[in-house]
Protein backbone atom coordinates (compact mmCIF):
# COMPACT_ATOMS: atom_id res chain seq x y z
CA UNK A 1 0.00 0.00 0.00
CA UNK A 2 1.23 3.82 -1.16
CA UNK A 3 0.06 6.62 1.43
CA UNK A 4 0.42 9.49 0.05
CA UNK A 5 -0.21 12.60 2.50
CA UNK A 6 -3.51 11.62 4.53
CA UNK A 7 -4.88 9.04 1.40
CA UNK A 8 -3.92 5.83 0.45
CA UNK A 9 -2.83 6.09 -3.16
CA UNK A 10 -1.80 2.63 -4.46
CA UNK A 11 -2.64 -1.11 -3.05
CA UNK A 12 -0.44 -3.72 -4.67
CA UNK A 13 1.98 -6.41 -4.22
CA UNK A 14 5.96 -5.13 -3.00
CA UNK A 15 7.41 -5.91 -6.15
CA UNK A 16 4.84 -3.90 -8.03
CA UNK A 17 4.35 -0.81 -5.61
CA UNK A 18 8.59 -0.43 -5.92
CA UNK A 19 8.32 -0.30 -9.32
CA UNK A 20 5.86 2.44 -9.94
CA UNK A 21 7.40 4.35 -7.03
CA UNK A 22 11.08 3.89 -6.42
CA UNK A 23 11.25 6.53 -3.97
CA UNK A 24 9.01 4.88 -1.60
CA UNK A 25 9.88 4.87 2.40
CA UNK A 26 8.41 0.63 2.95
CA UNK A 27 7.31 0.18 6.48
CA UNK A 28 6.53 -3.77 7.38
CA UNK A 29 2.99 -3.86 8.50
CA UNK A 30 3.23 -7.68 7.76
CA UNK A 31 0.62 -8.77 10.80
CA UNK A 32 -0.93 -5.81 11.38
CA UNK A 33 -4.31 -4.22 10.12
CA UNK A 34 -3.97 -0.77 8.52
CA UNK A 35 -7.57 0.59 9.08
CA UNK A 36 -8.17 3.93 7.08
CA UNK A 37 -11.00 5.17 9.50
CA UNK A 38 -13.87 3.84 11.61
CA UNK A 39 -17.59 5.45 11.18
CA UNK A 40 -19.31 5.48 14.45
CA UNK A 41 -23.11 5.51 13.56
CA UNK A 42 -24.72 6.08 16.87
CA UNK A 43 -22.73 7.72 19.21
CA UNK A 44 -24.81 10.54 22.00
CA UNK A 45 -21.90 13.24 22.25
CA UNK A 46 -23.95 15.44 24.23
CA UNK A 47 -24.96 13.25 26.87
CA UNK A 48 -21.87 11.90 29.56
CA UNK A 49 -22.34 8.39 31.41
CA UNK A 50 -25.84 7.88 33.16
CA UNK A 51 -23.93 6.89 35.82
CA UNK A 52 -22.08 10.36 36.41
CA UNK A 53 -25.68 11.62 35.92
CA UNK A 54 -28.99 10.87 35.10
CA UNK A 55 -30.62 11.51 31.56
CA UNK A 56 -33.34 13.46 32.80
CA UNK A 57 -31.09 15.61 34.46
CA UNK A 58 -28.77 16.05 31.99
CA UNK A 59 -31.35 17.24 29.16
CA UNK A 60 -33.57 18.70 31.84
CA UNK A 61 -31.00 20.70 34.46
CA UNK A 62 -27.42 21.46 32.51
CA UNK A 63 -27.13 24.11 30.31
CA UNK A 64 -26.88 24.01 26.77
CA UNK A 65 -23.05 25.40 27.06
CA UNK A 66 -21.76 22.84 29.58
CA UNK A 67 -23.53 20.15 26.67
CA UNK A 68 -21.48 21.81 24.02
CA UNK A 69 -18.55 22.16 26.01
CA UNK A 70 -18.32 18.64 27.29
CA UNK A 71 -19.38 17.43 23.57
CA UNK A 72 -15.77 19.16 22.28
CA UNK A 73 -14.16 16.64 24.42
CA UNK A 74 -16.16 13.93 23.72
CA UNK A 75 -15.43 14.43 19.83
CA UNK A 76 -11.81 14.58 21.08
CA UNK A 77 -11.88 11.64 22.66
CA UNK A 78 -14.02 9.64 19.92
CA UNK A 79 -11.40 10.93 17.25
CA UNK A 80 -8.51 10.12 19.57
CA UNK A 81 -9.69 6.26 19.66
CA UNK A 82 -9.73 6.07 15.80
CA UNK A 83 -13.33 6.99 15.22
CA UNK A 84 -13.18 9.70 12.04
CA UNK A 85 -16.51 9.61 11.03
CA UNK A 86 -19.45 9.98 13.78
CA UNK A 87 -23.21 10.70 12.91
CA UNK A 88 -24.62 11.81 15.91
CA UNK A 89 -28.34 10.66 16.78
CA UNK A 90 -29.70 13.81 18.74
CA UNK A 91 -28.79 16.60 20.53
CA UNK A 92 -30.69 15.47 23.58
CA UNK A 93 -32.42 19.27 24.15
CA UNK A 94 -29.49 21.10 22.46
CA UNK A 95 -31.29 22.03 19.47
CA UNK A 96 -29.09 22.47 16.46
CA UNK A 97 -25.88 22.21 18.77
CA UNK A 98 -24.40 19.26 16.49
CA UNK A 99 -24.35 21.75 13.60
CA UNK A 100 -22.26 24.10 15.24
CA UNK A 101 -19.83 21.71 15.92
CA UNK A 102 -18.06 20.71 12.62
């Protein structure tokens, strides 16, 4: 496989891959999985654990800031396991708070 900046340009054998680009730096990822991204389809970024808090108190007692501003670090966190790709399913009271966030 060719990566070329953030995309994966080329997928071939070695032998091939060398010969259409000499230049290339080879790294042996001979037993390991190269994984391009991982979609997370139903992640709740606004909410935190119902165990640090209930639901109903989250979306009926904490402001919509503290929501957005523990959703940054939720993103963070989701993007920081691998996760690139996350549709969120609601904004639990937020309104259009997801939007803002791209």
């Amino acid at each position: 496989m060719v990566v070329s900046g953030e995309k994966i340009a080329a997928i071939g054998t070695k032998a091939n891959l060398l010969k259409e680009y000499p230049s290339t730096t080879i790294i042996d990822l001979q037993g390991k999985t190269l994984m391009p991204s991982i979609i997370k389809g139903h992640p709740h970024l606004f909410l935190h654990p119902s165990n640090e808090t209930p639901w109903n108190d989250q979306v009926l007692k904490e402001s919509r800031s503290l929501h957005a501003a523990q959703t940054v670090k939720h993103a963070e966190a989701t993007l920081l396991s691998g996760v690139t790709t996350v549709r969120d399913l609601g904004t639990e009271g937020a309104e259009y708070g997801d939007v803002g966030l791209e």
